[in-house]
N, C-alpha and C. Protein backbone atom coordinates (compact mmCIF):
# COMPACT_ATOMS: atom_id res chain seq x y z
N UNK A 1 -38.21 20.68 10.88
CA UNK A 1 -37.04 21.50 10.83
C UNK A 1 -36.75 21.88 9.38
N UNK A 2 -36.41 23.10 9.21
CA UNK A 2 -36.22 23.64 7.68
C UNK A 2 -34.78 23.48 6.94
N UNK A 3 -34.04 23.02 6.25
CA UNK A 3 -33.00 23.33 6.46
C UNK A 3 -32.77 24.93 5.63
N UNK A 4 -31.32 25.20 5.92
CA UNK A 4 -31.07 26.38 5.19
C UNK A 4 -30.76 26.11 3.73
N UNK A 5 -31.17 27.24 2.61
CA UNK A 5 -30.61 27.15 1.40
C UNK A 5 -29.25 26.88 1.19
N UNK A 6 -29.41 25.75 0.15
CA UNK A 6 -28.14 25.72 -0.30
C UNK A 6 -26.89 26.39 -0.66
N UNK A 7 -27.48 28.04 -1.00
CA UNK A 7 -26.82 28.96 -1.06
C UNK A 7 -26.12 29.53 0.07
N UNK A 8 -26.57 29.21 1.57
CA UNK A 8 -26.12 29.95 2.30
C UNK A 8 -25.52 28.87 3.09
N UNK A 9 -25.23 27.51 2.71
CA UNK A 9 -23.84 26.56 2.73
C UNK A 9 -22.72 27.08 2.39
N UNK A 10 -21.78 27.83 2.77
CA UNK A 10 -20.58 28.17 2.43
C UNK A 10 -19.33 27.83 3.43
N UNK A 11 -19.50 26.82 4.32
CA UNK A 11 -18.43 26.09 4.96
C UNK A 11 -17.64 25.16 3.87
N UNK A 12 -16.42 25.35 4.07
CA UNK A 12 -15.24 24.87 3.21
C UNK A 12 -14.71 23.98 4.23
N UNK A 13 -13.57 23.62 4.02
CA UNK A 13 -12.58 22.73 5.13
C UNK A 13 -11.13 22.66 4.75
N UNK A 14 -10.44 22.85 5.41
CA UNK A 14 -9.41 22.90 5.16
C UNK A 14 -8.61 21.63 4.82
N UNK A 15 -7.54 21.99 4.03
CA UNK A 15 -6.78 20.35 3.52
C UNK A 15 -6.62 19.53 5.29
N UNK A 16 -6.05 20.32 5.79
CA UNK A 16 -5.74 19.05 6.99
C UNK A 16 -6.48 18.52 7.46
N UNK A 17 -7.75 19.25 7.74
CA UNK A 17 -9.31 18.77 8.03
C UNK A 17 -9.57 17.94 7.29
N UNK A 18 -9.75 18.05 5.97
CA UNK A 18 -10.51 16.60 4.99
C UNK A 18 -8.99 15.69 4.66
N UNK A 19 -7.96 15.89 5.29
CA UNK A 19 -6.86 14.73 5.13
C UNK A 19 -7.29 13.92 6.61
N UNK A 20 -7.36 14.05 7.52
CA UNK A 20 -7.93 13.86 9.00
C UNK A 20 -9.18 13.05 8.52
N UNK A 21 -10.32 13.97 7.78
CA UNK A 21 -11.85 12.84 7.69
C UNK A 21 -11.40 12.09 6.79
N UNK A 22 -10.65 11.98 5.69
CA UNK A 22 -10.64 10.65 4.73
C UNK A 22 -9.52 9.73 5.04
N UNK A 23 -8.34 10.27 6.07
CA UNK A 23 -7.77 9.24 6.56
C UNK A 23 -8.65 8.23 7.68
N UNK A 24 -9.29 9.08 8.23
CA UNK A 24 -10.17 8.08 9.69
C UNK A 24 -11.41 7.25 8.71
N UNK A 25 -11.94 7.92 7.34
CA UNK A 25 -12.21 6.88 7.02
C UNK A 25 -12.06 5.71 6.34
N UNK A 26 -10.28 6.11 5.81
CA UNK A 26 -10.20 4.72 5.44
C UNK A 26 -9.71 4.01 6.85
N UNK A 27 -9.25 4.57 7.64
CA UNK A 27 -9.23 3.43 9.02
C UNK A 27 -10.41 2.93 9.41
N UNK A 28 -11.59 3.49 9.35
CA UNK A 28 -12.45 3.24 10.29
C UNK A 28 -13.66 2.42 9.62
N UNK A 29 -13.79 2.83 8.61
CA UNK A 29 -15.26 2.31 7.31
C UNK A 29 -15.48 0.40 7.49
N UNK A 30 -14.40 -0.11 7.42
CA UNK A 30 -14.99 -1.69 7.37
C UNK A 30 -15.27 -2.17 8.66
N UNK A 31 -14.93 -1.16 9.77
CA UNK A 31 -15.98 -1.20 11.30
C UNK A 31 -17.42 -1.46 11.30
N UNK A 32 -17.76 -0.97 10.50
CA UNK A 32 -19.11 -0.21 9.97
C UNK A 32 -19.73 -1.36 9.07
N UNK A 33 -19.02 -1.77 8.47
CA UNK A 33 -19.52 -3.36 8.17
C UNK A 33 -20.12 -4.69 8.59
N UNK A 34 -20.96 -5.50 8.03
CA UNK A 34 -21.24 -6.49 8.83
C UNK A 34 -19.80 -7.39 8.27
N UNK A 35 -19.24 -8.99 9.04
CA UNK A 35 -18.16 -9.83 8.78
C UNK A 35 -18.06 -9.80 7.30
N UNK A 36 -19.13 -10.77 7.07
CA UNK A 36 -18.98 -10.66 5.19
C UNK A 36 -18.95 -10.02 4.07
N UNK A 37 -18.98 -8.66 4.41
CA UNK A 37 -18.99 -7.70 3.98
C UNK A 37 -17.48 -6.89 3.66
N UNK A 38 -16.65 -7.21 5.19
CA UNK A 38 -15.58 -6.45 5.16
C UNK A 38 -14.41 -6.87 4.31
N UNK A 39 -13.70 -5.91 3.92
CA UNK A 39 -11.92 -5.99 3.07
C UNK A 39 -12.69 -6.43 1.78
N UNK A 40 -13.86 -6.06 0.98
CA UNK A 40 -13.93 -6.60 -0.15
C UNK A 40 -14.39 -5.49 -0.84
N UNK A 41 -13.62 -4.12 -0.64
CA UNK A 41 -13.38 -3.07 -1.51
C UNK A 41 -14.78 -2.48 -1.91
N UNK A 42 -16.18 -2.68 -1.50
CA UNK A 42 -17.48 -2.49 -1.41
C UNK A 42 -17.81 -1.64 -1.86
N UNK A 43 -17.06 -0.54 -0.79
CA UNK A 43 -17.26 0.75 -0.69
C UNK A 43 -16.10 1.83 -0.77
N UNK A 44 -16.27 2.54 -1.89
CA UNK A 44 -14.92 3.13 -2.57
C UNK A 44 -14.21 4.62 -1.73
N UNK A 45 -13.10 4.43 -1.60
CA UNK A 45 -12.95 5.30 -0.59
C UNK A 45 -12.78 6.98 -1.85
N UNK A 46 -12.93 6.68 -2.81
CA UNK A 46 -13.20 8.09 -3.65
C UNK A 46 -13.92 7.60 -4.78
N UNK A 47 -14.52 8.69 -5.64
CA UNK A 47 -14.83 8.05 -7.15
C UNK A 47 -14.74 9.15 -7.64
N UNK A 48 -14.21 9.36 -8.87
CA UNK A 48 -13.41 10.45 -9.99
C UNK A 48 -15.04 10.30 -11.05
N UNK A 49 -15.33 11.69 -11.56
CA UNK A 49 -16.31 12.00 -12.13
C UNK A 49 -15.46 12.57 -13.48
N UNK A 50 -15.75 12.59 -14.73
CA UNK A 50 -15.66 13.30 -15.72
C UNK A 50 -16.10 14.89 -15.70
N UNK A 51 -15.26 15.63 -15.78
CA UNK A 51 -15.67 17.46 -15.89
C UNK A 51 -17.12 17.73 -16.85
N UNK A 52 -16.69 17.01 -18.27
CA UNK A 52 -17.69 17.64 -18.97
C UNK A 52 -19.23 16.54 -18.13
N UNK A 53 -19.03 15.84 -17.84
CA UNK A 53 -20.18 15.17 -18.02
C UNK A 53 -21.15 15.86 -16.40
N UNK A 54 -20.43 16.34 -16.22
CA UNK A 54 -20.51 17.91 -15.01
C UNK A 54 -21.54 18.49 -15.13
N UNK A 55 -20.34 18.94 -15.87
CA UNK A 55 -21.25 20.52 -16.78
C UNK A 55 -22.09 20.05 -17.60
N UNK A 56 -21.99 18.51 -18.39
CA UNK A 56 -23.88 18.61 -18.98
C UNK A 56 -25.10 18.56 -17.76
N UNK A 57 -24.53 18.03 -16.85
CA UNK A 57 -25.55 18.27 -15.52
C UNK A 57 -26.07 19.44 -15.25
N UNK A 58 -24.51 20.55 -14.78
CA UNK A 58 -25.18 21.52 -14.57
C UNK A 58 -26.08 22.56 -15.61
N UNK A 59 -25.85 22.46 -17.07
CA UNK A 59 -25.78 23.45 -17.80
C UNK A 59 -27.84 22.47 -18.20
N UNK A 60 -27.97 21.92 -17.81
CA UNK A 60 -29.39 21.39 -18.02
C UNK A 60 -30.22 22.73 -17.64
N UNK A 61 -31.35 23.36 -18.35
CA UNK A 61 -32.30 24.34 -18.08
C UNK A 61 -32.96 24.37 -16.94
N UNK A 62 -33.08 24.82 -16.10
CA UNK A 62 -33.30 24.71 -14.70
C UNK A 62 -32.49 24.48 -13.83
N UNK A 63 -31.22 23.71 -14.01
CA UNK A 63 -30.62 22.76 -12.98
C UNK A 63 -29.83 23.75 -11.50
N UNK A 64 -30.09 23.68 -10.51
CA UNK A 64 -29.44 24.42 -9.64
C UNK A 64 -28.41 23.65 -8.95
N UNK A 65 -28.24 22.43 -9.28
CA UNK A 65 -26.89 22.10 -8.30
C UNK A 65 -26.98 20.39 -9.31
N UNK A 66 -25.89 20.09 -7.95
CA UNK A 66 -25.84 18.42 -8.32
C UNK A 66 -26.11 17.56 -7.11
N UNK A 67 -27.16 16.74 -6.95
CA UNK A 67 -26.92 15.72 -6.22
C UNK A 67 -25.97 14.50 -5.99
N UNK A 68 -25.67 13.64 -5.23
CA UNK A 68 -25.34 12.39 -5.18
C UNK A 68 -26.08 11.40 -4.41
N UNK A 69 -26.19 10.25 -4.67
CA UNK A 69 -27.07 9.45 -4.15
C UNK A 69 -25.92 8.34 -4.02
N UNK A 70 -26.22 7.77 -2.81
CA UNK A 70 -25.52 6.16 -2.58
C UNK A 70 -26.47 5.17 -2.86
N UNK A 71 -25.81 4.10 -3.96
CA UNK A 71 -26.72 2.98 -4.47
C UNK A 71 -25.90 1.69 -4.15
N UNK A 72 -26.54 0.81 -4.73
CA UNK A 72 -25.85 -0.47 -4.36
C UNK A 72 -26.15 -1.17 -6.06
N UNK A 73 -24.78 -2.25 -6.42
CA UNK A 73 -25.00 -2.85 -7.30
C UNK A 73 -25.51 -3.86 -6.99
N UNK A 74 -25.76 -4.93 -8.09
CA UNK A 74 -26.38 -6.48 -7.60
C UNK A 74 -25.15 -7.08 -6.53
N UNK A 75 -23.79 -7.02 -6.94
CA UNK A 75 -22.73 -7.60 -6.75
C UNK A 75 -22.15 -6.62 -5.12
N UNK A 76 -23.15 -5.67 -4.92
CA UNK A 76 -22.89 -5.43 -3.38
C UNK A 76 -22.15 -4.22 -3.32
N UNK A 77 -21.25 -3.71 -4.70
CA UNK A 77 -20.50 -2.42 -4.95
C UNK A 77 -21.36 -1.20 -4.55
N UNK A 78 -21.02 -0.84 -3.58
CA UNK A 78 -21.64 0.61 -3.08
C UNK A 78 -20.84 1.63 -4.33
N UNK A 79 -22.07 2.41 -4.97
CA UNK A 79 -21.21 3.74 -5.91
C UNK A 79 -22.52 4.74 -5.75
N UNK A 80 -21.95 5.99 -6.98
CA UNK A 80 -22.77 7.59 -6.13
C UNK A 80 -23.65 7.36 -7.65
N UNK A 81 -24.53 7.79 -7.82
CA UNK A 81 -25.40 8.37 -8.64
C UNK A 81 -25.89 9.99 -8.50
N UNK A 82 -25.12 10.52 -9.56
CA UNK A 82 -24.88 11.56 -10.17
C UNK A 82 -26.55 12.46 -10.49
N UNK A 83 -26.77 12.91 -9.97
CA UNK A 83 -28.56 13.86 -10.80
C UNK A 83 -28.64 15.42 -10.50
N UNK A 84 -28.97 16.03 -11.68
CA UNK A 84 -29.51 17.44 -11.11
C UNK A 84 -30.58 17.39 -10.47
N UNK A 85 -31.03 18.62 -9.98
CA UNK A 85 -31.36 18.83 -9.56
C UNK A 85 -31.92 20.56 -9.38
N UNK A 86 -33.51 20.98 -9.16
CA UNK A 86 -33.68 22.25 -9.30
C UNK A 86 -33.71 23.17 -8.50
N UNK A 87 -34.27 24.56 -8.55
CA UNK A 87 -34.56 25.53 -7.93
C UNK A 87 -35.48 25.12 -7.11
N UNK A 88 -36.28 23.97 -7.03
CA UNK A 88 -37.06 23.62 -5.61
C UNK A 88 -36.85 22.36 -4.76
N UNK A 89 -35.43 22.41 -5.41
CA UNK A 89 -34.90 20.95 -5.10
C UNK A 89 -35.14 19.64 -5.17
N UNK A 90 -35.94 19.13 -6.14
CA UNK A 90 -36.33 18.17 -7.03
C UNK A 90 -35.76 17.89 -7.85
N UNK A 91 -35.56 16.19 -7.74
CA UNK A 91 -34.35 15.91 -8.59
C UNK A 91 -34.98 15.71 -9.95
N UNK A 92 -34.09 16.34 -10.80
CA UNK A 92 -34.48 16.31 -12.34
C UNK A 92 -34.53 14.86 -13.25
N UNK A 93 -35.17 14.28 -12.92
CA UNK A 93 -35.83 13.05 -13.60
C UNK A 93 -36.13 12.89 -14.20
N UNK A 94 -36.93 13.62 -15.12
CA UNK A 94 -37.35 13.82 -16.29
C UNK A 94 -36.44 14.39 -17.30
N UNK A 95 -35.09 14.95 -17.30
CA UNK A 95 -34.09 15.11 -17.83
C UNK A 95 -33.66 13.99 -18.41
N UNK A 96 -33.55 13.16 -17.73
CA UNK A 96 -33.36 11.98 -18.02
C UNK A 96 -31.65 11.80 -17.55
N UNK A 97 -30.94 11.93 -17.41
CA UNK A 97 -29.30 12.94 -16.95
C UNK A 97 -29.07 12.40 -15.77
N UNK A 98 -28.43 11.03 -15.66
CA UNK A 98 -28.06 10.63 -14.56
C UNK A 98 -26.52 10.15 -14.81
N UNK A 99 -25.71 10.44 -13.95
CA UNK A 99 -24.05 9.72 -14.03
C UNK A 99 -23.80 8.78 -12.94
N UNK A 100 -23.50 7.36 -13.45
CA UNK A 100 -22.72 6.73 -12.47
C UNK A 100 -21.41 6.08 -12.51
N UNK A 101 -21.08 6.28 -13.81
CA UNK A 101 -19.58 6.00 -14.48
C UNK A 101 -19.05 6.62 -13.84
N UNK A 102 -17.85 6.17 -13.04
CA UNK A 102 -16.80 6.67 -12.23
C UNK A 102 -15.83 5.64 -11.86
N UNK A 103 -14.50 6.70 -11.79
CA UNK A 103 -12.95 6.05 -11.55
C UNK A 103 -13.69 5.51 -10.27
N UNK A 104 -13.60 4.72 -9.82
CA UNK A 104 -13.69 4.02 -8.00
C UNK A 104 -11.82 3.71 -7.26
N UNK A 105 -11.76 4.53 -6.55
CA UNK A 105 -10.57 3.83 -5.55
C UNK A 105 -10.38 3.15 -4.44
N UNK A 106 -10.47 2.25 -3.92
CA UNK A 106 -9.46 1.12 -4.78
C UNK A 106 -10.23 0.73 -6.21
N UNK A 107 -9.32 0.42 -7.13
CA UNK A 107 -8.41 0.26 -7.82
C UNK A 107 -7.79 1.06 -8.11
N UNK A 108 -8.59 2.44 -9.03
CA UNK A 108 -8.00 3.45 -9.95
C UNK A 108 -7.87 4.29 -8.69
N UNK A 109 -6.78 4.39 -8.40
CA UNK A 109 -6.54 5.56 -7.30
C UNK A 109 -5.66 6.94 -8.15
N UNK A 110 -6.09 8.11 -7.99
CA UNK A 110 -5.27 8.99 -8.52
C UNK A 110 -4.20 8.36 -7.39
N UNK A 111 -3.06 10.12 -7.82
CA UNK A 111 -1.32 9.77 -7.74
C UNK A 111 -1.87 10.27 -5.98
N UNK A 112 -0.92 9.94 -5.16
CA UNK A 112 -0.83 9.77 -3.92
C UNK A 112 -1.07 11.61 -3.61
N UNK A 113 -2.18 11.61 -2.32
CA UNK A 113 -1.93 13.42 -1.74
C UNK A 113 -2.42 12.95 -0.61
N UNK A 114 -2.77 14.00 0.20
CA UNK A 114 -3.00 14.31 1.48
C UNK A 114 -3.88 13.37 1.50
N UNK A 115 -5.50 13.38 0.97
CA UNK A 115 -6.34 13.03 1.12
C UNK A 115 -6.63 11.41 0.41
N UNK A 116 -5.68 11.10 0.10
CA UNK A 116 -5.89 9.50 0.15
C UNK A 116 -4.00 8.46 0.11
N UNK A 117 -3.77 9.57 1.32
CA UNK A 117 -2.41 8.52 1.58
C UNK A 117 -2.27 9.02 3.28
């Protein structure tokens, strides 16, 4: 199966829609857990990226978008890893340009909105 270009992804969602998916998943996510796993903040229900450190992603020679990747720390913290990525959709590795510094919420929660209250 092929998928379609990234370019011709242009579904958005509306606030009540993604207040609806990120409320059900903070209800629903430590379901999804095995026992020892659950209520121990694992898996962050947002993570805040720096703007510029963005745009050094995107503004990389070649770069056509941004990936995210779900990783795991030693200590079990599920977080995103940040990579460009090109015009044939290969992640830019050889850039060397990876981000995983990020606000995580819980703790650092921005100020209260739709989508995480």
């Amino acid at each position: 199966m092929t998928s379609k270009p990234l370019t011709e992804l242009t579904e958005s969602v509306s606030v009540d829609d993604a207040a609806d998916m990120t409320r059900r998943f903070r209800r629903d996510f430590n379901h999804l857990l095995l026992p020892d796993f659950k209520y121990k903040h694992l898996v962050a229900e947002s993570e805040s990226f720096d703007r510029a450190r963005i745009e050094a992603l995107l503004a990389q020679p070649g770069c056509a978008g941004i990936r995210l990747y779900s990783a795991m720390k030693e200590n079990g913290e599920v977080q995103q890893i940040v990579i460009g990525y090109d015009t044939q959709n290969r992640d830019m590795l050889e850039a060397g340009l990876l981000m995983t510094d990020s606000r995580r919420c819980p703790p650092d929660c921005g100020p209260d909105s739709r989508l995480n209250s």
